[in-house]
PDB file of N, CA and C in Angstrom:
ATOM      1  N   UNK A   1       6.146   5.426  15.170  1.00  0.00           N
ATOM      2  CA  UNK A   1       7.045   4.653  14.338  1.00  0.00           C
ATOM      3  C   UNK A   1       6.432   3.297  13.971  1.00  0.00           C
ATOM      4  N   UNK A   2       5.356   2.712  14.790  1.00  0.00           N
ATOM      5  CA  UNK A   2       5.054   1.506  14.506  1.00  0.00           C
ATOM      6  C   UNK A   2       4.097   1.498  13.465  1.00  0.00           C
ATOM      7  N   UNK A   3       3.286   2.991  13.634  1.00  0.00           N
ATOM      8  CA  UNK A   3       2.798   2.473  12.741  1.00  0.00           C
ATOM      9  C   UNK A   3       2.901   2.735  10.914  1.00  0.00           C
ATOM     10  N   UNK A   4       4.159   3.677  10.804  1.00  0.00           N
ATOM     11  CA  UNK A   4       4.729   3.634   9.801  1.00  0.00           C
ATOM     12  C   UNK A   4       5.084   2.396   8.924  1.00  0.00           C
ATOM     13  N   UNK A   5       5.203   1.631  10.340  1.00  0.00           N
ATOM     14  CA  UNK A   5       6.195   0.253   9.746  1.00  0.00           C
ATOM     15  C   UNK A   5       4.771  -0.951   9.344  1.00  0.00           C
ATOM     16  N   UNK A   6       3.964  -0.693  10.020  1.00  0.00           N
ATOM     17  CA  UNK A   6       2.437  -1.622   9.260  1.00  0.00           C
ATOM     18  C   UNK A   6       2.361  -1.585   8.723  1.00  0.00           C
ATOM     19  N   UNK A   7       2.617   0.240   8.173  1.00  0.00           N
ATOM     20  CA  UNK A   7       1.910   0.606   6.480  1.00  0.00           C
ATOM     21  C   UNK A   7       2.570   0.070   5.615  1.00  0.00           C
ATOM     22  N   UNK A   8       4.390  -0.103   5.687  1.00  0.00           N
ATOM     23  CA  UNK A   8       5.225  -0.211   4.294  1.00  0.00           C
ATOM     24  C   UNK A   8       4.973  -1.611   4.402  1.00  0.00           C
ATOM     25  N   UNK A   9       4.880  -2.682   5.786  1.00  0.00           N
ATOM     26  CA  UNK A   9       5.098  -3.908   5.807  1.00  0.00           C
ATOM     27  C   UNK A   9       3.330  -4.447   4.759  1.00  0.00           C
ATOM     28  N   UNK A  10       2.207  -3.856   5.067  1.00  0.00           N
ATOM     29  CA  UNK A  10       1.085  -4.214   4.336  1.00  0.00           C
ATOM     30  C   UNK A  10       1.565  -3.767   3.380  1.00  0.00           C
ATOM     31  N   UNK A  11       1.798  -2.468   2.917  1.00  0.00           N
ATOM     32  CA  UNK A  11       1.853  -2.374   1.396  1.00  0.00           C
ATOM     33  C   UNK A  11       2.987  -3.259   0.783  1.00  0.00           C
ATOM     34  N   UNK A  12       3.870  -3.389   1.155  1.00  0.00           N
ATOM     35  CA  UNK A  12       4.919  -3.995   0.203  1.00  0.00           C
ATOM     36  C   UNK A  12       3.668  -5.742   0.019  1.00  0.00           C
ATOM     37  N   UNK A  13       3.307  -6.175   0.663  1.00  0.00           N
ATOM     38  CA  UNK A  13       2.656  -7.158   0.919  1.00  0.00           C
ATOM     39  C   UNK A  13       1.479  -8.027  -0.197  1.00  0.00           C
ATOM     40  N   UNK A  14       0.754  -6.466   0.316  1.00  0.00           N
ATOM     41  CA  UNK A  14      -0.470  -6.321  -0.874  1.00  0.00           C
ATOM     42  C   UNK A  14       0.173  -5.726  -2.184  1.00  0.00           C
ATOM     43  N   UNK A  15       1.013  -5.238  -2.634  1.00  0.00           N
ATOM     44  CA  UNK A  15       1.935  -4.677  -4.222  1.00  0.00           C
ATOM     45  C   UNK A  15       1.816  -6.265  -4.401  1.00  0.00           C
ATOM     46  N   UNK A  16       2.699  -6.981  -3.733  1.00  0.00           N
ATOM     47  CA  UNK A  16       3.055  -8.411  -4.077  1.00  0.00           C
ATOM     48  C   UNK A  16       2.199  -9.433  -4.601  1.00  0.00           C
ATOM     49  N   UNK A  17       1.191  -9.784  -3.588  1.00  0.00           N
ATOM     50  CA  UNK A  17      -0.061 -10.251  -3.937  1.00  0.00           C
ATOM     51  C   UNK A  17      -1.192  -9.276  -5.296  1.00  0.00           C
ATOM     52  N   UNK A  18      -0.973  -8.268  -5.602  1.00  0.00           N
ATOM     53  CA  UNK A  18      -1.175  -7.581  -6.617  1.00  0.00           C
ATOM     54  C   UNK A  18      -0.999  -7.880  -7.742  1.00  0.00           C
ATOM     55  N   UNK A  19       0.496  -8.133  -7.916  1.00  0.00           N
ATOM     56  CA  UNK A  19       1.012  -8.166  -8.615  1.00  0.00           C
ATOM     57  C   UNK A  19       1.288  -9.745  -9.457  1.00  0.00           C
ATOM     58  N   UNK A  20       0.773 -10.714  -8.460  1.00  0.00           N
ATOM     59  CA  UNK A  20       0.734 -11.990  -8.298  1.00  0.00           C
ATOM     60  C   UNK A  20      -0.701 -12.445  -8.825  1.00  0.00           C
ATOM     61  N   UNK A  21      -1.573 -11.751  -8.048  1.00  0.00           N
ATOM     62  CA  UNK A  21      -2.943 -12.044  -8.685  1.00  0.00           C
ATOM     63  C   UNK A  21      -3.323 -11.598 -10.267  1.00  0.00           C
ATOM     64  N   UNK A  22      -3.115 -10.638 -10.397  1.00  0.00           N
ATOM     65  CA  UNK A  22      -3.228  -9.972 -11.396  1.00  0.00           C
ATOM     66  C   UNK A  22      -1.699  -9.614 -12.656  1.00  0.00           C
ATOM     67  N   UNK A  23      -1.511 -10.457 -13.394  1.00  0.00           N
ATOM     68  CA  UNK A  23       0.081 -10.735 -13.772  1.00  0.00           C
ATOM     69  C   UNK A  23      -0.072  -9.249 -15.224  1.00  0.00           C
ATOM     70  N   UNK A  24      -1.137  -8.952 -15.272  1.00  0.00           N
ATOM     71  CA  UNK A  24      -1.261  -8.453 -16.626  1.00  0.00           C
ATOM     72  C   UNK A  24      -1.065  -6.876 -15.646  1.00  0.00           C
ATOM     73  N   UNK A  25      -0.708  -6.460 -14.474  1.00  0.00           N
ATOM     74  CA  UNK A  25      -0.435  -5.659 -13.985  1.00  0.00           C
ATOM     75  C   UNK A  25       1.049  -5.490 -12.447  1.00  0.00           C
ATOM     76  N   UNK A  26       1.490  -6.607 -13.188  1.00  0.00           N
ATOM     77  CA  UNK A  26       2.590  -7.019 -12.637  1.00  0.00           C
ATOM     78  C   UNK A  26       4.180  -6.041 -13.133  1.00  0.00           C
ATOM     79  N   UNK A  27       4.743  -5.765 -12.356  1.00  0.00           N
ATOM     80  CA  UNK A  27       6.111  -4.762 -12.280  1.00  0.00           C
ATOM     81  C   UNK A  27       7.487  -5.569 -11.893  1.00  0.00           C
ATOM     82  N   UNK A  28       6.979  -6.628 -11.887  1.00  0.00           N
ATOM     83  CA  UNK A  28       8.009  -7.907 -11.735  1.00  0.00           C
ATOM     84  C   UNK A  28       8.049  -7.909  -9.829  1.00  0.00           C
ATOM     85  N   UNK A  29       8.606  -8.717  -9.149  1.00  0.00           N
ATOM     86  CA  UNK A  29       8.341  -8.767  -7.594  1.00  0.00           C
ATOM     87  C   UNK A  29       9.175  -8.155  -6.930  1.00  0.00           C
ATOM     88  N   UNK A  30      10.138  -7.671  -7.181  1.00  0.00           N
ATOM     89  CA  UNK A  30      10.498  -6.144  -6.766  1.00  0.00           C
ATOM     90  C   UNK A  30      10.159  -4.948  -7.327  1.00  0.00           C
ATOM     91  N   UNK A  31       9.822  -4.626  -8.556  1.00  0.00           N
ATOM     92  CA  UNK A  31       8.804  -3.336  -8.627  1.00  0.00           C
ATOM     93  C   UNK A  31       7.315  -3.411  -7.557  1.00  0.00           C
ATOM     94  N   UNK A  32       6.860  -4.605  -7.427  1.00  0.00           N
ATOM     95  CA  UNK A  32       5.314  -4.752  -7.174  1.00  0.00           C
ATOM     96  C   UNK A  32       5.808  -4.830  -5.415  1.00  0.00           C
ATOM     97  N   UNK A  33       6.824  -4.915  -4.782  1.00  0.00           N
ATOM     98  CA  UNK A  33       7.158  -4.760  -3.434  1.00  0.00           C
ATOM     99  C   UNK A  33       7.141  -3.387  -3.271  1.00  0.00           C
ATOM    100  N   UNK A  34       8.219  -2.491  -4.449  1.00  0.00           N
ATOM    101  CA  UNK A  34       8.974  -0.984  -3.809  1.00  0.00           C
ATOM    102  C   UNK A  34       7.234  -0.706  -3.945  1.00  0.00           C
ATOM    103  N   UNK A  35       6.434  -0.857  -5.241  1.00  0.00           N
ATOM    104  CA  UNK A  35       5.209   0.148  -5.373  1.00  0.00           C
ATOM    105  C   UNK A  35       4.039  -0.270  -4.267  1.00  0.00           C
ATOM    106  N   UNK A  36       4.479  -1.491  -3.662  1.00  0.00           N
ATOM    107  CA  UNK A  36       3.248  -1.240  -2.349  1.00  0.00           C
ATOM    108  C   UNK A  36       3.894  -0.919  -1.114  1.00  0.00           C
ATOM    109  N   UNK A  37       5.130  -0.694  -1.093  1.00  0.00           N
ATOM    110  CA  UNK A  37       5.651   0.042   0.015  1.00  0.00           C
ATOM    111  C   UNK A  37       5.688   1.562  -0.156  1.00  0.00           C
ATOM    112  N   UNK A  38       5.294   2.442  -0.785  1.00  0.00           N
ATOM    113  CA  UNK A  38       5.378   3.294  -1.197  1.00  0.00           C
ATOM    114  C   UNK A  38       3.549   4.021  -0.783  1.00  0.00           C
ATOM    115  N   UNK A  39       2.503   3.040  -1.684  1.00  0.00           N
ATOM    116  CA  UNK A  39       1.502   3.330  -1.843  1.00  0.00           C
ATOM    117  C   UNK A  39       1.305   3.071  -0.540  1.00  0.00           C
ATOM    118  N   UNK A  40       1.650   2.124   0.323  1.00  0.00           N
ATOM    119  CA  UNK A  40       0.980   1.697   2.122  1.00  0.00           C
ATOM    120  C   UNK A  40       1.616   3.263   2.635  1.00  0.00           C
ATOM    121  N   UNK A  41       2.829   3.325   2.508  1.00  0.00           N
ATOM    122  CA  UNK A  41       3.177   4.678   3.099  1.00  0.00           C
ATOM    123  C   UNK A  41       2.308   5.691   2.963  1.00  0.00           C
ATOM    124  N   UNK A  42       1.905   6.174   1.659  1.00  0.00           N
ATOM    125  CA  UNK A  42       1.294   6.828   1.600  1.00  0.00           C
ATOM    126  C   UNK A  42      -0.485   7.430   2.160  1.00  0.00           C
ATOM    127  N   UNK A  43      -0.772   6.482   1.982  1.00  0.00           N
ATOM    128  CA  UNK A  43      -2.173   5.787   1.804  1.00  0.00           C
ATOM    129  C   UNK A  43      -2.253   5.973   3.763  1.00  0.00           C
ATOM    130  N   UNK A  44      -1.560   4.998   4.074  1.00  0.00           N
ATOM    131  CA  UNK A  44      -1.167   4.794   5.947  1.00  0.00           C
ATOM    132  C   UNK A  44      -1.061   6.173   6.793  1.00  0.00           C
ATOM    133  N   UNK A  45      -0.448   7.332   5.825  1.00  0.00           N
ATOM    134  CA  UNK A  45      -0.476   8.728   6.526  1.00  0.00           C
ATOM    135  C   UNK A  45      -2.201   9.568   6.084  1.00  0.00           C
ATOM    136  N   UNK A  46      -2.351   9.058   5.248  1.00  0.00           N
ATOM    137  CA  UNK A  46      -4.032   9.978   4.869  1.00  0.00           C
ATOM    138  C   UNK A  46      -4.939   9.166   5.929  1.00  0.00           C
ATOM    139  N   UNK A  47      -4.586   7.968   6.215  1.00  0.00           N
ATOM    140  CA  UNK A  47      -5.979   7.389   6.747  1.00  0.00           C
ATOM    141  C   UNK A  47      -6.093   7.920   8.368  1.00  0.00           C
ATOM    142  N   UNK A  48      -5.138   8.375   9.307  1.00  0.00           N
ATOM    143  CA  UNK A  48      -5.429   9.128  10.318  1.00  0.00           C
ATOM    144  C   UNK A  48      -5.995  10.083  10.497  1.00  0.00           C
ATOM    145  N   UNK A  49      -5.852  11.093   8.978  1.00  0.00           N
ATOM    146  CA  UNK A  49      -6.245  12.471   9.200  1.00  0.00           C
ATOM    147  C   UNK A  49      -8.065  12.475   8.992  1.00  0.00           C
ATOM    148  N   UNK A  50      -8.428  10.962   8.327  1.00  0.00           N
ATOM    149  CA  UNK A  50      -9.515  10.344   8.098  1.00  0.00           C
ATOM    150  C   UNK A  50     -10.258  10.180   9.576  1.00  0.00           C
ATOM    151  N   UNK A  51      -9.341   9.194  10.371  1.00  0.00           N
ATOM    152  CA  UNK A  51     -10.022   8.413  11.559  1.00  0.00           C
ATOM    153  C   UNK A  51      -9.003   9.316  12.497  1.00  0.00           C
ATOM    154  N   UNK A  52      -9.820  10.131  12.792  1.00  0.00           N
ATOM    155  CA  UNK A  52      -8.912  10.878  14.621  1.00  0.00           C
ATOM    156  C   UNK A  52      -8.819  10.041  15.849  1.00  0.00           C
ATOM    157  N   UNK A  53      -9.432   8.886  15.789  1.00  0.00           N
ATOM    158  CA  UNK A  53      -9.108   8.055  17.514  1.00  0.00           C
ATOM    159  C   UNK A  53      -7.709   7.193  16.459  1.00  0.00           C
ATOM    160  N   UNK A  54      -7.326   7.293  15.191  1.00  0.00           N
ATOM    161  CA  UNK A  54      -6.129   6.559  15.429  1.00  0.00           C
ATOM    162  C   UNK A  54      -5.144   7.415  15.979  1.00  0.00           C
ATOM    163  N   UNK A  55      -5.092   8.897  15.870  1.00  0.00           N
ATOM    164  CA  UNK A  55      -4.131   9.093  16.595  1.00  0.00           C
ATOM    165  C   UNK A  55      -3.880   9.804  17.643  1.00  0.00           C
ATOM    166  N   UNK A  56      -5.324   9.589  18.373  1.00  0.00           N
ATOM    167  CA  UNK A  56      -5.594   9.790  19.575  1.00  0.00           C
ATOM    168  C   UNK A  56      -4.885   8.294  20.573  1.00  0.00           C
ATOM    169  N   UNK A  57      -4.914   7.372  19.509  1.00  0.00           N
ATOM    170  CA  UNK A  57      -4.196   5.980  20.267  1.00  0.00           C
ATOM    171  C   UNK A  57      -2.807   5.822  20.358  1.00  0.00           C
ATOM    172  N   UNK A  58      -2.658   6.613  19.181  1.00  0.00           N
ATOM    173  CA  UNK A  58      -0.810   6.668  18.693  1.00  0.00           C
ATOM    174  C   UNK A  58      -0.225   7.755  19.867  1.00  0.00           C
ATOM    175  N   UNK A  59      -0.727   8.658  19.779  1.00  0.00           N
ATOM    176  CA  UNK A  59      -0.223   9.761  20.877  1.00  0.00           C
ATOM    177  C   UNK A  59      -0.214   9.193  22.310  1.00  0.00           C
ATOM    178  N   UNK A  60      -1.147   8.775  22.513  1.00  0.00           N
ATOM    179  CA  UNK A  60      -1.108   7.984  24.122  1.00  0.00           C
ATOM    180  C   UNK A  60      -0.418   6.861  23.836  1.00  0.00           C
ATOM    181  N   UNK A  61       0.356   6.483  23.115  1.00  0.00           N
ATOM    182  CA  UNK A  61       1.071   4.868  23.198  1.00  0.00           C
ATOM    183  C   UNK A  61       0.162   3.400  23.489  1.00  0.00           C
ATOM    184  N   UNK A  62      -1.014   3.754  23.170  1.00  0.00           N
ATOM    185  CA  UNK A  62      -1.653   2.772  23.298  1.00  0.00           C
ATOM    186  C   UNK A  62      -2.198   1.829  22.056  1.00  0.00           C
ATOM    187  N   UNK A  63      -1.925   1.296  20.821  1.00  0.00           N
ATOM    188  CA  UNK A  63      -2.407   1.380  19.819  1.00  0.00           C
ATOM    189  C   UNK A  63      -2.758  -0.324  20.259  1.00  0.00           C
ATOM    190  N   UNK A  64      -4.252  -0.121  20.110  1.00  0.00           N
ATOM    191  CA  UNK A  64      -5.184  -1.354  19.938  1.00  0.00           C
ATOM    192  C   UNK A  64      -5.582  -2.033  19.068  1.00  0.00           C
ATOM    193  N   UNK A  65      -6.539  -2.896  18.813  1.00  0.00           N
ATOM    194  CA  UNK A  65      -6.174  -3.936  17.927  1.00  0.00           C
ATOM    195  C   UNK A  65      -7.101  -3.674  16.914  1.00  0.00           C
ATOM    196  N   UNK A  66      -7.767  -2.814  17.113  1.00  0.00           N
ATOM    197  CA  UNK A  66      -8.598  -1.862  15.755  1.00  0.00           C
ATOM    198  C   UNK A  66      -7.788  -0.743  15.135  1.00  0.00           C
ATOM    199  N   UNK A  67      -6.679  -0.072  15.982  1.00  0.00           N
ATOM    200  CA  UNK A  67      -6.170   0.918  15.214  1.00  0.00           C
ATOM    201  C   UNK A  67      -4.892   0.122  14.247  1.00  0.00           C
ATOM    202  N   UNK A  68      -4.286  -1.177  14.662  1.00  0.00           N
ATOM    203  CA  UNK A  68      -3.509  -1.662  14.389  1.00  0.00           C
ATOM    204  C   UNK A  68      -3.971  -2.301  12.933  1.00  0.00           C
ATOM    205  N   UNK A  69      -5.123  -2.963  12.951  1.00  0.00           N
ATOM    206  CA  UNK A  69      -5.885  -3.625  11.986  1.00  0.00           C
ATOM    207  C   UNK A  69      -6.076  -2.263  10.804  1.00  0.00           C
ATOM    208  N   UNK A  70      -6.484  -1.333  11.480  1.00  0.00           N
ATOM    209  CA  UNK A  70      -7.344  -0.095   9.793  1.00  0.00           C
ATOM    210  C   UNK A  70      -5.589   0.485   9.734  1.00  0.00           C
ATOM    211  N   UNK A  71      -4.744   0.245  10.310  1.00  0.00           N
ATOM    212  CA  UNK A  71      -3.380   0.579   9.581  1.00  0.00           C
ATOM    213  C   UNK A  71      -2.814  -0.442   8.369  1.00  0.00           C
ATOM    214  N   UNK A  72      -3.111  -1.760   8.831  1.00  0.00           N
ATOM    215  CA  UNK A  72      -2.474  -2.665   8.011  1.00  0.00           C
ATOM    216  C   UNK A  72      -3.909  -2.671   6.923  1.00  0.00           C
ATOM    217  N   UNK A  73      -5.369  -2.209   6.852  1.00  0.00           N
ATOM    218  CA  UNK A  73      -5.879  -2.182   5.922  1.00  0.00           C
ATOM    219  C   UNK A  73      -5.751  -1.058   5.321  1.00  0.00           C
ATOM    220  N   UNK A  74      -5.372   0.193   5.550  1.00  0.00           N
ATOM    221  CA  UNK A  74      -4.931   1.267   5.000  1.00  0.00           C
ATOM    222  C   UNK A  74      -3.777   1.055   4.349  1.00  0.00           C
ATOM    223  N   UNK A  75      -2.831   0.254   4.825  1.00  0.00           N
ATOM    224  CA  UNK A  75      -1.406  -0.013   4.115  1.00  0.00           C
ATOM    225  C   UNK A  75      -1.492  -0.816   2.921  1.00  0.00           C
ATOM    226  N   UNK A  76      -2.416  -1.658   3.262  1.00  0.00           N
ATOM    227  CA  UNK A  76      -2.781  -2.789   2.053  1.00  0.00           C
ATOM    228  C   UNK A  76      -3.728  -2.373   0.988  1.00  0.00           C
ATOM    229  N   UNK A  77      -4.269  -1.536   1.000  1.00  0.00           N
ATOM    230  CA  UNK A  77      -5.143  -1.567   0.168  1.00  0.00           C
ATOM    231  C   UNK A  77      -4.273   0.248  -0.609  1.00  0.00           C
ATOM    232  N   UNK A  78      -3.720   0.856   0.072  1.00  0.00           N
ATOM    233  CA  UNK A  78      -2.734   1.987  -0.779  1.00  0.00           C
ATOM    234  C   UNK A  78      -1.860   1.225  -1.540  1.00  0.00           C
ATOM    235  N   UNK A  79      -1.220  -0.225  -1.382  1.00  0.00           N
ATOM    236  CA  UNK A  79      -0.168  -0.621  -1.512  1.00  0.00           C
ATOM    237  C   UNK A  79      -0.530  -1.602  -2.894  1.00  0.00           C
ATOM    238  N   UNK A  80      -2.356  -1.908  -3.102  1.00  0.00           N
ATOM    239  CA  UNK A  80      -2.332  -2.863  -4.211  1.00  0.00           C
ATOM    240  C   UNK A  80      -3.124  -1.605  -4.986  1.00  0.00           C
ATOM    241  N   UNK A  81      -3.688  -0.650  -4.248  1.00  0.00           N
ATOM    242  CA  UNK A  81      -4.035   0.300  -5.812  1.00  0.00           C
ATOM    243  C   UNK A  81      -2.801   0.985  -6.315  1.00  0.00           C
ATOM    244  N   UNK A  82      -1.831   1.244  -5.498  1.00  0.00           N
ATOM    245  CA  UNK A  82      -0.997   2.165  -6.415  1.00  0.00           C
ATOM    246  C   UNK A  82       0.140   1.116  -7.462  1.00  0.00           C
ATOM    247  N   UNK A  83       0.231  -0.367  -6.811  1.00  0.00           N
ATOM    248  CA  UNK A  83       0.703  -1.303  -7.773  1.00  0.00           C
ATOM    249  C   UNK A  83      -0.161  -1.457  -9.221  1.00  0.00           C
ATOM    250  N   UNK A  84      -1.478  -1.704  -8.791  1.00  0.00           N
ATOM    251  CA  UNK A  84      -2.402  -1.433 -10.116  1.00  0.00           C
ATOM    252  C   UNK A  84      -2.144  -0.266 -10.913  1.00  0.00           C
ATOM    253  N   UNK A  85      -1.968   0.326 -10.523  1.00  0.00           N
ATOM    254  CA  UNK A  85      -2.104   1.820 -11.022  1.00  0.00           C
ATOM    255  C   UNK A  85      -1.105   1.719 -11.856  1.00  0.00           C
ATOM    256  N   UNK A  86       0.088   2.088 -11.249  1.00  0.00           N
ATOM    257  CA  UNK A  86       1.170   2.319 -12.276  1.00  0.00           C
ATOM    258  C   UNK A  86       2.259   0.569 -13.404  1.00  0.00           C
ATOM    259  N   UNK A  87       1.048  -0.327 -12.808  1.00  0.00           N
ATOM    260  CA  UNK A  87       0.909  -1.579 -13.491  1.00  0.00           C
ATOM    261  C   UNK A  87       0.316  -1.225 -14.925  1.00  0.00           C
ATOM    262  N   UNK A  88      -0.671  -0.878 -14.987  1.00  0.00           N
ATOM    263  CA  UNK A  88      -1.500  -0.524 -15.674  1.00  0.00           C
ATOM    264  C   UNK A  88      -1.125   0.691 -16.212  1.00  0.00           C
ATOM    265  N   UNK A  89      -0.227   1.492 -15.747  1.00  0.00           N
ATOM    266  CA  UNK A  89       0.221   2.641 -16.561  1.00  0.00           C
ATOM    267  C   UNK A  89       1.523   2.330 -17.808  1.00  0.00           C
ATOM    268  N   UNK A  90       2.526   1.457 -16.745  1.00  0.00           N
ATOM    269  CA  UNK A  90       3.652   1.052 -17.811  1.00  0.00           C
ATOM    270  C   UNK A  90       3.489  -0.354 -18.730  1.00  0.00           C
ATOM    271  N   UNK A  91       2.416  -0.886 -18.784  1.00  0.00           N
ATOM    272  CA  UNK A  91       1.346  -1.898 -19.952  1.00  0.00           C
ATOM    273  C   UNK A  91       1.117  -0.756 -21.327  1.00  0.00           C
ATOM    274  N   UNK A  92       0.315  -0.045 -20.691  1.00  0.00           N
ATOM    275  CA  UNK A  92      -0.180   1.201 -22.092  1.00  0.00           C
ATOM    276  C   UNK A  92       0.942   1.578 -22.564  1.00  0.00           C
ATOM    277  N   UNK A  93       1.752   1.895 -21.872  1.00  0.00           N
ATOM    278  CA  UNK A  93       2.766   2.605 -21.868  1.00  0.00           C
ATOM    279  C   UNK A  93       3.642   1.605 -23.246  1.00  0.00           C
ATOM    280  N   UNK A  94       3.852   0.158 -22.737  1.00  0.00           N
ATOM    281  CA  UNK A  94       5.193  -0.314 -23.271  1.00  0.00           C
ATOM    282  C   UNK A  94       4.130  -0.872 -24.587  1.00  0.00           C
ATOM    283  N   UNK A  95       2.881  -0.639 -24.324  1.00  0.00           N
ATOM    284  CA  UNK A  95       2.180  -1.674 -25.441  1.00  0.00           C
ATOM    285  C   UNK A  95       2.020  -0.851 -26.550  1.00  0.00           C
ATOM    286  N   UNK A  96       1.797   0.621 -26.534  1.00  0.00           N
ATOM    287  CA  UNK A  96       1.549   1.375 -27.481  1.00  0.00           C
ATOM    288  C   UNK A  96       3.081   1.511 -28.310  1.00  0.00           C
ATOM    289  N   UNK A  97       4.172   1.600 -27.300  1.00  0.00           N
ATOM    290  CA  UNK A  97       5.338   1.715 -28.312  1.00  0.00           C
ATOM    291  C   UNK A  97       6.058   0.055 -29.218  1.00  0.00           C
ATOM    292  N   UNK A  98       5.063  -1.089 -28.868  1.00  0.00           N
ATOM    293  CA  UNK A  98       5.640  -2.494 -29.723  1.00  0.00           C
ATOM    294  C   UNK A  98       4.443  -2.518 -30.850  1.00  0.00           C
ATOM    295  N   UNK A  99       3.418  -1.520 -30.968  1.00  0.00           N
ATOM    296  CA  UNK A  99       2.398  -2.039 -32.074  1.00  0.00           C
ATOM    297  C   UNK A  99       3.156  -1.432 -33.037  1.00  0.00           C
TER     298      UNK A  99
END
């Protein structure tokens, strides 16, 4: 469970800062929260099946300060590409229908 909660807490995090840095791919600061809580979720469940001692740490209840760290960088970095992403999707999107 904890480390579910790294992933949405980085992604909503990094969407934000995403979305902040980069305004021309911005979803306003609650789109750019739900889409990096979403993308950390996501992103946060592939990266175990990646690295097997994370959940060799998770299963024993032991989660250390490297498995804790590549969760919140797995969360963060699912959480500002998939803000980019569909930043950059509803831009094309709204720009092609005002020309």
């Amino acid at each position: 469970m904890e480390q579910i909660l790294i992933n949405l807490l980085a992604g909503a995090a990094a969407g934000h800062a995403t979305g902040a840095a980069a305004p021309q791919v911005s979803l306003g600061a609650l789109g750019n929260t739900i889409t990096g809580l979403v993308g950390g979720g996501i992103l946060g469940q592939i990266i175990p099946l990646v690295l097997p001692q994370l959940i060799a740490a998770s299963q024993g209840g032991s989660l250390d300060v490297q498995a804790i760290l590549t969760q919140v960088i797995g969360g963060g970095v699912g959480g500002a590409i998939l803000t980019a992403v569909v930043g950059l999707i509803k831009n094309r999107m709204g720009g092609t229908s005002q020309s």
